[in-house]
C-alpha atoms as a PDB file:
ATOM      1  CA  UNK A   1       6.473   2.709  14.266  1.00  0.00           C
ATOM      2  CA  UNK A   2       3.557   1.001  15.778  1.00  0.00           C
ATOM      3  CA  UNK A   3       1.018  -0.905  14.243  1.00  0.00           C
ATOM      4  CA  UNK A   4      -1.555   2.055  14.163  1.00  0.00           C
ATOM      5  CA  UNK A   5       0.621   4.507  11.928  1.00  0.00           C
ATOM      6  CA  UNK A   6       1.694   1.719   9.945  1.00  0.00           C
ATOM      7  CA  UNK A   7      -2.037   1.081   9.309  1.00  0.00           C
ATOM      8  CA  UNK A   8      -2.296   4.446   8.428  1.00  0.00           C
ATOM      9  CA  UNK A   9       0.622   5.068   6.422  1.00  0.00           C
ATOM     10  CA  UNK A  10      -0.746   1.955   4.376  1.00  0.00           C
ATOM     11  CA  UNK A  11      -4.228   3.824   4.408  1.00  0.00           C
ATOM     12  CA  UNK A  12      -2.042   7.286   3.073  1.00  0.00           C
ATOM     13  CA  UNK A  13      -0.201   5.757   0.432  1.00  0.00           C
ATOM     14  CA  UNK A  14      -3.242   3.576  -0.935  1.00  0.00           C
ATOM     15  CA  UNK A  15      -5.154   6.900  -1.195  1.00  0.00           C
ATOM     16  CA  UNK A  16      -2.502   8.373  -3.159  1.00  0.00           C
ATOM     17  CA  UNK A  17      -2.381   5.754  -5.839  1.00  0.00           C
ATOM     18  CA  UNK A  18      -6.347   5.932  -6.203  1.00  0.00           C
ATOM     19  CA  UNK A  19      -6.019   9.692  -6.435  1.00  0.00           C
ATOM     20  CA  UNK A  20      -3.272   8.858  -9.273  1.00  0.00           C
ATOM     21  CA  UNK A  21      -0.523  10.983  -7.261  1.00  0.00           C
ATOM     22  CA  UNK A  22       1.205   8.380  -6.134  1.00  0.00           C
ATOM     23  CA  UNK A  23       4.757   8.844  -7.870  1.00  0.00           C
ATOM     24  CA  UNK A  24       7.631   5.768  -7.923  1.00  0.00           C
ATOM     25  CA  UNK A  25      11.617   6.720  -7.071  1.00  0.00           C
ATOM     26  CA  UNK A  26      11.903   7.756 -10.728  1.00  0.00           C
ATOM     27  CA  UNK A  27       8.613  10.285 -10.304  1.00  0.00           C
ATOM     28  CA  UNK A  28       6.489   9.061 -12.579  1.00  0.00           C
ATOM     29  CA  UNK A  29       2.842   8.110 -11.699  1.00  0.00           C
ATOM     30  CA  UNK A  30       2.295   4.586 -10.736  1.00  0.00           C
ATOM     31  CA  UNK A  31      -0.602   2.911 -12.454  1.00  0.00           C
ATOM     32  CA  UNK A  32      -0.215  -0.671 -11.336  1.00  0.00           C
ATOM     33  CA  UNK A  33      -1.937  -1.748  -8.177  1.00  0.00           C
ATOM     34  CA  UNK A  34       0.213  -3.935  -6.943  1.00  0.00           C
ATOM     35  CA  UNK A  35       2.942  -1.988  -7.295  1.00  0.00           C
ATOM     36  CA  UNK A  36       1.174   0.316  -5.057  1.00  0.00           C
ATOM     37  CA  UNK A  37       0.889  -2.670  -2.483  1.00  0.00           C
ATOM     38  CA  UNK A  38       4.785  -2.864  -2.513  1.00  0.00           C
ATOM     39  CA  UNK A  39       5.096   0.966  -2.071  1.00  0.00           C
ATOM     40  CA  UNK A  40       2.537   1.108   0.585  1.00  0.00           C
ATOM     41  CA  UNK A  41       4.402  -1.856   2.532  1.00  0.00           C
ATOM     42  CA  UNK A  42       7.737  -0.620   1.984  1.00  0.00           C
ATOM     43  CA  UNK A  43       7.370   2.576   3.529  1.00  0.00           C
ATOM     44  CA  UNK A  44       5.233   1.328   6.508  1.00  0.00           C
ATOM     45  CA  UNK A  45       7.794  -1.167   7.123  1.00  0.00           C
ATOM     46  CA  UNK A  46       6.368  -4.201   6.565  1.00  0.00           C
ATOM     47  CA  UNK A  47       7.601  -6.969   4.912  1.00  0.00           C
ATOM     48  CA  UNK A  48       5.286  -9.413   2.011  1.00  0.00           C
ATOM     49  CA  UNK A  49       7.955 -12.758   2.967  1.00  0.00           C
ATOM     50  CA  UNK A  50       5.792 -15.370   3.169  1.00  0.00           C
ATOM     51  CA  UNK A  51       2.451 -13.813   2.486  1.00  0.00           C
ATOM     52  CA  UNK A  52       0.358 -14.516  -0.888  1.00  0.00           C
ATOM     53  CA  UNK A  53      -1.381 -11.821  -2.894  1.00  0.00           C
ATOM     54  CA  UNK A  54      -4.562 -12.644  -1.829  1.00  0.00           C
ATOM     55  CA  UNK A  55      -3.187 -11.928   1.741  1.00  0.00           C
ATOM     56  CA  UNK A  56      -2.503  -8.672   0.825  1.00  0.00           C
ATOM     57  CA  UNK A  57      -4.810  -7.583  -1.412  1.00  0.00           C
ATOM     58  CA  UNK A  58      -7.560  -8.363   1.338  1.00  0.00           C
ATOM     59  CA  UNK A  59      -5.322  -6.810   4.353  1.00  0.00           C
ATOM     60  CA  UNK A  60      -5.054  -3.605   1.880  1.00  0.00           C
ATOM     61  CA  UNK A  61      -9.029  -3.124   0.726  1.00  0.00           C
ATOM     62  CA  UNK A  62      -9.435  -3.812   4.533  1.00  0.00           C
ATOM     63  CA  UNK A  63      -7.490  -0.974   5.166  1.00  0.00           C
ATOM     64  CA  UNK A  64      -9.664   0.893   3.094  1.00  0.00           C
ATOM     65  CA  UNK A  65     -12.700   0.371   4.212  1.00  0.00           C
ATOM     66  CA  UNK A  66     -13.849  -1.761   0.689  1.00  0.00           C
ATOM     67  CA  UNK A  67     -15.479  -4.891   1.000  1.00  0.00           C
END
């Protein structure tokens, strides 16, 4: 997977959660962001070792488009 469609599976998932259909492995709705944030990096393959919330939290409302 290269860094684009990782971006953008990031972007997806993100999108999901804010449209409240983003569902965990039991299917029921998540409501907490950051457990979005894992989601999100989990399927785009990324890994949060050595990175602090703020780190992501920024690199995710980069990804969509907030400031």
């Amino acid at each position: 997977m290269t860094a684009k469609e990782r971006r953008e599976k990031v972007r997806t998932v993100m999108r999901e959660f804010e449209a409240g259909k983003l569902k965990s492995s039991t299917g029921e709705s998540v409501t907490n962001r950051k457990q979005a944030v894992a989601i999100a990096l989990s399927e785009a393959g990324l890994s949060k070792e050595g990175k602090s919330d703020e780190y992501w939290d920024g690199y995710c409302e980069g990804m969509l488009g907030k400031s």
